[in-house]
Protein backbone atom coordinates (compact mmCIF):
# COMPACT_ATOMS: atom_id res chain seq x y z
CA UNK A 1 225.80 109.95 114.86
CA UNK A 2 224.37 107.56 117.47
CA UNK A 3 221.37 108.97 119.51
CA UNK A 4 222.63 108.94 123.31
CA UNK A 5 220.32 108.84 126.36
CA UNK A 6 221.07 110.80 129.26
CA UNK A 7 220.05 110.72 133.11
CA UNK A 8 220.61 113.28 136.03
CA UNK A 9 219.53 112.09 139.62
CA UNK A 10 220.69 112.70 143.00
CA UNK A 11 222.18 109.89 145.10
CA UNK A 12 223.28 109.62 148.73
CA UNK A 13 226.29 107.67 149.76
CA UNK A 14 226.15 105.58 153.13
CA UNK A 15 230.21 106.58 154.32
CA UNK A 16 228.73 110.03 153.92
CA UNK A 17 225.91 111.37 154.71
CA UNK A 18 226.35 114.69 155.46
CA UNK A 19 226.95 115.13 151.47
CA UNK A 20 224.75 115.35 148.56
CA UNK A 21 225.80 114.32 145.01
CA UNK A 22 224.50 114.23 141.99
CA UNK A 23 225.17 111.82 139.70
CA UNK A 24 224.82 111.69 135.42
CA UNK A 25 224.72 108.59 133.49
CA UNK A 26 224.85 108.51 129.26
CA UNK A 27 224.74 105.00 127.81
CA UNK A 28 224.02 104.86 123.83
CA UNK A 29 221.76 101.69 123.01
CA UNK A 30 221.27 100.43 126.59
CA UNK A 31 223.51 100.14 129.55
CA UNK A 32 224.67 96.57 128.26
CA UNK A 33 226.42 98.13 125.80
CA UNK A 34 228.47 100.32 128.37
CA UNK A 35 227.43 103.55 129.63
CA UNK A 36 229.86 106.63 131.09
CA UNK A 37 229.48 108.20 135.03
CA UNK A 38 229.91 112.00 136.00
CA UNK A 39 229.60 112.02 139.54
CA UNK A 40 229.89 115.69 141.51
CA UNK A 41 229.56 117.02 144.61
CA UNK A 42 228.85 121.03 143.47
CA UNK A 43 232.78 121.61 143.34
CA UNK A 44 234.54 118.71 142.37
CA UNK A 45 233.34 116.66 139.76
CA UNK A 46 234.82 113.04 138.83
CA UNK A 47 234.37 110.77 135.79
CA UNK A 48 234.60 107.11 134.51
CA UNK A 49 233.24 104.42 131.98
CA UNK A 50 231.79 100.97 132.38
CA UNK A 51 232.73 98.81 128.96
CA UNK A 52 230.42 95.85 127.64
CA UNK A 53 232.85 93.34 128.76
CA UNK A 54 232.72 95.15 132.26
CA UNK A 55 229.02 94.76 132.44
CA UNK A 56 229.50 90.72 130.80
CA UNK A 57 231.86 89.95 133.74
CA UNK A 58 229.92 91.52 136.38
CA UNK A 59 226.66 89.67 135.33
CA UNK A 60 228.78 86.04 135.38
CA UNK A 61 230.35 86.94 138.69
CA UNK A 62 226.85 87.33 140.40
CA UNK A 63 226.01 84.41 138.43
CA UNK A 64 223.20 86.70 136.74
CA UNK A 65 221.41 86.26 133.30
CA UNK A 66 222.79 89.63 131.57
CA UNK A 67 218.85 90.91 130.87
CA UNK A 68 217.99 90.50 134.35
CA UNK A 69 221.66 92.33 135.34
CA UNK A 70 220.66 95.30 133.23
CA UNK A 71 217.74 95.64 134.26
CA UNK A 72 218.74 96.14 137.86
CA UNK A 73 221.68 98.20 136.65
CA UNK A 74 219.33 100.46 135.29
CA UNK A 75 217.00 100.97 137.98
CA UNK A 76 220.11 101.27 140.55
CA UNK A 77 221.60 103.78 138.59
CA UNK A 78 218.79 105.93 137.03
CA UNK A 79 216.02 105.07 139.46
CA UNK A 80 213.28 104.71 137.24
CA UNK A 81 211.01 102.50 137.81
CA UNK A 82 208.50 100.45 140.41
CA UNK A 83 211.74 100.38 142.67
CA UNK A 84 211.56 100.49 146.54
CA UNK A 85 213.39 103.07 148.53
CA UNK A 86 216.32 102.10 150.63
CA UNK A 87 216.33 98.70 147.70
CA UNK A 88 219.74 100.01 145.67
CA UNK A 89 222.38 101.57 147.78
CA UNK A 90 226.05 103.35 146.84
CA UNK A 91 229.63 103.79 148.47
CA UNK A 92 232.33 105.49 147.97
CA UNK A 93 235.63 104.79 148.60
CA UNK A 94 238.34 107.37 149.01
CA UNK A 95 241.39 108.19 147.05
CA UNK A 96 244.39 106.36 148.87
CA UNK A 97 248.01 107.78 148.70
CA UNK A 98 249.57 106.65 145.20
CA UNK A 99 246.14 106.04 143.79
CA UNK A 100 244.52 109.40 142.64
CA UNK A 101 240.89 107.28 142.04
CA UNK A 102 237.84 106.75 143.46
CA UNK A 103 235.35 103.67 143.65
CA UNK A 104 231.88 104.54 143.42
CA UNK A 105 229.90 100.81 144.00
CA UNK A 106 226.36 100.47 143.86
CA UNK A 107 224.70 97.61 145.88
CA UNK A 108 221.32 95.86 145.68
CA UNK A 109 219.27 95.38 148.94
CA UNK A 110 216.76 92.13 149.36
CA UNK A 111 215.59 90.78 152.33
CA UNK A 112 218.30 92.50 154.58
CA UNK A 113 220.99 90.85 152.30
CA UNK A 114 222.73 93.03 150.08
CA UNK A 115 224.76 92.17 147.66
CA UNK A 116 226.76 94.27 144.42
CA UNK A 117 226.34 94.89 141.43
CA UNK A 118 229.30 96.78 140.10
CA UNK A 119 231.72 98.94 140.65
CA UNK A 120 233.45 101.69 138.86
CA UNK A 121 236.93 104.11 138.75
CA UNK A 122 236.40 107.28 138.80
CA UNK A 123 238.73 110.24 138.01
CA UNK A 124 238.93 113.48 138.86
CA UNK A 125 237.63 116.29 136.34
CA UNK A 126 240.07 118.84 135.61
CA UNK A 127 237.30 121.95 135.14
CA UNK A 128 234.75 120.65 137.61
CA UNK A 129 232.83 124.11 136.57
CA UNK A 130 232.26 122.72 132.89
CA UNK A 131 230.68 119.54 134.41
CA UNK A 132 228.81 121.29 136.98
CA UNK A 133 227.39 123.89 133.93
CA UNK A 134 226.03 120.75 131.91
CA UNK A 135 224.60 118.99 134.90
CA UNK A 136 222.90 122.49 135.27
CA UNK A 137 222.04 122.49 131.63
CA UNK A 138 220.48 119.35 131.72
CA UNK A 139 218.19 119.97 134.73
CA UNK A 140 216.76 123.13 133.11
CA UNK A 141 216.22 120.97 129.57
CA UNK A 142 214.51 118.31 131.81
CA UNK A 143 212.31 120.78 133.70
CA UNK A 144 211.12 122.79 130.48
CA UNK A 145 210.81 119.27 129.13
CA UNK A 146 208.66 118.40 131.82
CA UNK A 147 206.85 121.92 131.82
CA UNK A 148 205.83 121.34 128.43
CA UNK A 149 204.58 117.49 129.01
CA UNK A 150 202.68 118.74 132.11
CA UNK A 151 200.96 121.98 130.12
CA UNK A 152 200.40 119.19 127.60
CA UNK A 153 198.48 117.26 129.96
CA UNK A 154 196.82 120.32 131.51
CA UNK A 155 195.59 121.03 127.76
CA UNK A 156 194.36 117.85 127.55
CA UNK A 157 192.95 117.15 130.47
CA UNK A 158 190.86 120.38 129.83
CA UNK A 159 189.71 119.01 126.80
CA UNK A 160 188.85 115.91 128.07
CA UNK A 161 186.79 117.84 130.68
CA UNK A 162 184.98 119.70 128.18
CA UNK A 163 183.87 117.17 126.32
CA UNK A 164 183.04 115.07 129.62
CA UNK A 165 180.47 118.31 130.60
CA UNK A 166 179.58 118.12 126.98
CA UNK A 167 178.34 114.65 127.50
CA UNK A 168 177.19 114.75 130.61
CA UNK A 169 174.96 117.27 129.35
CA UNK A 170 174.07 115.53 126.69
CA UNK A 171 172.86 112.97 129.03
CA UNK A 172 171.12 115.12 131.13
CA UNK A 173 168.58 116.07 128.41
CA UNK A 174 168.32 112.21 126.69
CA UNK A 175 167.59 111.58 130.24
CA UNK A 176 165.20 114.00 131.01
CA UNK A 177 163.74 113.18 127.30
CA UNK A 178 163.45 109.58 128.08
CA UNK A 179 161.99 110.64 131.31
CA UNK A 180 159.16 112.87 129.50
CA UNK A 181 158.67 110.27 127.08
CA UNK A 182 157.97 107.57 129.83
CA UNK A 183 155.48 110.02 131.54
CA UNK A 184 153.69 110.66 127.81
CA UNK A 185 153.67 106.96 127.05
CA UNK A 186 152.30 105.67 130.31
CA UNK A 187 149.68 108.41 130.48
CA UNK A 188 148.44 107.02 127.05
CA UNK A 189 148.57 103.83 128.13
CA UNK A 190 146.59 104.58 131.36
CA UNK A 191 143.90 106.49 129.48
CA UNK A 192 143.43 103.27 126.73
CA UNK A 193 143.35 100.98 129.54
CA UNK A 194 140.77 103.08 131.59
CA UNK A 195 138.63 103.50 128.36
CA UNK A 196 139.36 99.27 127.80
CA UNK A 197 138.03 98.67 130.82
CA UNK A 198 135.24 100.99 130.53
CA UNK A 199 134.34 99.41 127.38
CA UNK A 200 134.90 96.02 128.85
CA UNK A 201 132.32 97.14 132.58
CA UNK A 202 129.88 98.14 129.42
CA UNK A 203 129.68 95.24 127.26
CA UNK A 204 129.53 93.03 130.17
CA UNK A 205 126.51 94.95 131.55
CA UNK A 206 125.00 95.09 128.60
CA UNK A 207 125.33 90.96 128.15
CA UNK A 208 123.90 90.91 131.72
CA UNK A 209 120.80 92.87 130.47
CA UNK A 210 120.46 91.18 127.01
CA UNK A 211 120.78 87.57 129.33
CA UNK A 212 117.93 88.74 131.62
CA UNK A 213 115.70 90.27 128.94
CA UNK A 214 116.14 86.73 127.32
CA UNK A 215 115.63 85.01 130.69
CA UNK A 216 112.19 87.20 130.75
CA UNK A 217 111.32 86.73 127.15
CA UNK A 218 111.64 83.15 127.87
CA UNK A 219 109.20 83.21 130.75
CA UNK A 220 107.13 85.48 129.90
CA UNK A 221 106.46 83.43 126.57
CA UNK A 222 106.04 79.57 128.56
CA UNK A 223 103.74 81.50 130.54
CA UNK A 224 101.79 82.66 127.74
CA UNK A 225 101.73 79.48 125.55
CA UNK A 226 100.77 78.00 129.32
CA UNK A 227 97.97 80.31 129.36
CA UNK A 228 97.05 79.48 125.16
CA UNK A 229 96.92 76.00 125.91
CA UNK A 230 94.29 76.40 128.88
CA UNK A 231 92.36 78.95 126.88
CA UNK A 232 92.50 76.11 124.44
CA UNK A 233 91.66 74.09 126.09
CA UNK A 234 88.68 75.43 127.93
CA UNK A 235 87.19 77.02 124.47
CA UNK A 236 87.48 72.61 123.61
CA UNK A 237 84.99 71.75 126.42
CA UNK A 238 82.34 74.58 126.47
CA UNK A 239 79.49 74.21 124.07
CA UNK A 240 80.13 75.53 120.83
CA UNK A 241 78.04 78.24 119.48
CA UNK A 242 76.79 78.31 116.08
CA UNK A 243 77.96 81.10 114.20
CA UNK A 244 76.39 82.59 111.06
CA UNK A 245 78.07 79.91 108.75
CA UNK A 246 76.51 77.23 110.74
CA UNK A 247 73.38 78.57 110.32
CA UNK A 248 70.78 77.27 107.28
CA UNK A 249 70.78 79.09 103.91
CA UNK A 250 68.23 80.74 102.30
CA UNK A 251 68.23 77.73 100.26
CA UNK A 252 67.87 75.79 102.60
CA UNK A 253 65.05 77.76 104.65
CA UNK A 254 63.30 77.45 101.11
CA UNK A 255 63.53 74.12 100.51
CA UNK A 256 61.84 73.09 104.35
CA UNK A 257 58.39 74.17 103.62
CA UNK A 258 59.07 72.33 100.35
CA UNK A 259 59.72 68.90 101.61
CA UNK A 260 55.86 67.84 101.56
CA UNK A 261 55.57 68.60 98.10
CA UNK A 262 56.63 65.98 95.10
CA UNK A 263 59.54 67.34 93.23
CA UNK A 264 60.79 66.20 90.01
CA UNK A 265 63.60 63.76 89.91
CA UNK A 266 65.93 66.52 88.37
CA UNK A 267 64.83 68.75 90.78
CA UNK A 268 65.91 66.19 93.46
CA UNK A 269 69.31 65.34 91.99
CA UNK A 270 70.56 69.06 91.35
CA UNK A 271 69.53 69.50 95.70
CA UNK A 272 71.88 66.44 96.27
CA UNK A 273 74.66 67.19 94.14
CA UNK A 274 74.62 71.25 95.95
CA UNK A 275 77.65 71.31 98.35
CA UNK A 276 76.68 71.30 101.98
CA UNK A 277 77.52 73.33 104.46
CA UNK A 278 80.75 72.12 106.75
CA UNK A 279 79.94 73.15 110.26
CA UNK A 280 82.80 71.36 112.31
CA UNK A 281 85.80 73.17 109.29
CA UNK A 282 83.92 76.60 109.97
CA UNK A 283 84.34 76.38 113.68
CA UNK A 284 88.21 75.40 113.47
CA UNK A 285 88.40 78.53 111.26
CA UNK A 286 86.69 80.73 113.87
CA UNK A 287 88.91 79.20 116.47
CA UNK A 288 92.35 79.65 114.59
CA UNK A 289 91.13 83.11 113.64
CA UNK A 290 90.40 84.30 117.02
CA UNK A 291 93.81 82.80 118.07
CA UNK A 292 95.69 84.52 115.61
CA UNK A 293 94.05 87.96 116.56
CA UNK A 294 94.63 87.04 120.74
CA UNK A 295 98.66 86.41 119.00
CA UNK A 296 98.30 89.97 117.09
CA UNK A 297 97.36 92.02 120.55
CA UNK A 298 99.71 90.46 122.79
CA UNK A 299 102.63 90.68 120.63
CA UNK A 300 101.58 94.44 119.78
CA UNK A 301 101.82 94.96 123.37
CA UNK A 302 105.02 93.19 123.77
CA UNK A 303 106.25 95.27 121.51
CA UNK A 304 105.36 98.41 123.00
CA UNK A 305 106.43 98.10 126.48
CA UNK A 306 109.71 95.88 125.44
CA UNK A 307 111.39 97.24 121.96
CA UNK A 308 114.18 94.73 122.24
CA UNK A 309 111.56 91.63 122.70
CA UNK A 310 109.30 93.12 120.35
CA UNK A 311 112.08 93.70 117.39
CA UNK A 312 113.02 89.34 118.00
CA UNK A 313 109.57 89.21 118.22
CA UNK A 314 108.82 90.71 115.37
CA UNK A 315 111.04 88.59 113.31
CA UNK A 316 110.00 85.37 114.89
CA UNK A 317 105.77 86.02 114.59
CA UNK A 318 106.33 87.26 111.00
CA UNK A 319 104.60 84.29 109.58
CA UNK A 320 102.00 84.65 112.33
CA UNK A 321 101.21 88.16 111.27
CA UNK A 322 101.39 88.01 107.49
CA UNK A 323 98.66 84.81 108.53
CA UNK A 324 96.59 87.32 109.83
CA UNK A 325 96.28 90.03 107.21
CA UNK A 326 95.78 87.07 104.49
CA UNK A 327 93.42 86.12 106.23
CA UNK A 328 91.49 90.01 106.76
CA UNK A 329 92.05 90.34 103.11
């Protein structure tokens, strides 16, 4: 059994406006394959039935390709779709005496031109009551139809605002987490940089004061090697007093009151061949000695009132000091 499709809606004729009809249309595949009218007033009711061949020569006389004629047939007749008000129109024409029928034509409007689209015999129903029951029928299927689509929707437009609170407060807390996250992060990052930069203001002092205790060092020794080579210098020019090595030896203090007296030719060799006495190496070794010592105190003192001169100090005058202790051993 073919599956048919029915539609209920209520039209208004132009000869009569005073009256309200309602008008049912059931068409099996689509309404090019035919389709049957119940029209009714709520007491009379009157039927008739569009063929294929009817809808074929209706298209051609409009000059109409058939898909586009349906199409329009449909809307006209049905009204659903994106159709304009006032755009399809009907009329009815009245029985006339020896012809017991009546032409219901539906016209569509465009651009204040209207023009039709078909036309169809209708005949009165003999129980108008029966008609009027299944045009009742069918509203009440269509509204519980509809009832149940629109609690459908209801049910799921509940669900779809659960789950949009459900997200949204989902949301709420990644924001609030990304939020608390941010604050964590760029407190960290405030404290590293201020300790950074703290490390940064201390290491550059700290250059500053290793570059002027250099500068110092620096100065402080041209000054002194100044002040060595004048000291030098000076110690050069005075006279030079004989120390106990450039005194005369015993030997020597004997061998003065000697000189008068003949002395063997052995005697006289073995004097020759004793090693002298070097004044002039003795007195370089006095002088280097005493320098050394004037090297030992100031570098002592260096070391005491400047710990960071005396430790490079320390290292540099190493040779200088181990000079000095070889030297009291």
């Amino acid at each position: 059994m073919r599956c048919r499709s029915t539609s209920v809606r209520q039209i208004s004729i132009a000869s009569e406006p005073h009256r309200m009809f309602f008008l049912k249309l059931e068409w099996a595949k689509d309404l090019g394959s035919g389709f049957v009218i119940l029209l009714s007033d709520g007491v009379s009711a009157w039927s008739g039935e569009v063929s294929e061949e009817d809808v074929s020569r209706e298209a051609q006389e409009i000059e109409m390709e058939l898909e586009r004629y349906v199409g329009d047939l449909h809307l006209a007749l049905t009204g659903e779709g994106p159709a304009a008000e006032g755009e399809y129109s009907f009329h009815l024409t009245p029985e006339r005496p020896g012809r017991p029928l009546l032409q219901l034509s539906y016209e569509k409007v465009q651009n204040d031109i209207s023009f039709r689209l078909g036309v169809v015999d209708l005949q009165a129903v003999p129980e108008p009551t029966e008609v009027i029951r299944e045009l009742i029928s069918h509203g009440l299927e269509q509204s519980a139809c509809l009832q149940a689509k629109n609690q459908h929707l209801l049910e799921e437009n509940q669900k779809l605002r659960r789950e949009q609170e459900h997200i949204t407060k989902k949301m709420e807390r990644y924001v609030q987490g990304k939020e608390t996250l941010e604050r964590d992060l760029y407190g960290r990052f405030v404290l590293v940089l201020n300790e950074k930069k703290a490390k940064l203001r201390a290491l550059q002092k700290r250059v500053k004061e290793l570059e002027e205790s250099i500068e110092k060092n620096r100065l402080r020794k041209k000054a002194d090697s100044e002040e060595h080579k004048t000291m030098e210098t000076a110690a050069d020019k005075s006279p030079e007093v004989e120390s106990d090595y450039g005194g005369s030896t015993e030997d020597e203090q004997e061998a003065e009151p000697r000189q008068s007296d003949p002395k063997p030719l052995t005697q006289e060799r073995s004097r020759l061949k004793r090693p002298k006495p070097r004044r002039a190496k003795r007195q370089t070794s006095n002088r280097n000695q005493q320098a050394l010592w004037r090297t030992l105190i100031r570098t002592t003192c260096l070391m005491i009132y400047d710990p960071l001169w005396g430790l490079m100090s320390t290292v540099c005058d190493k040779h200088d000091f181990c000079t000095v202790f070889k030297l009291q051993e």
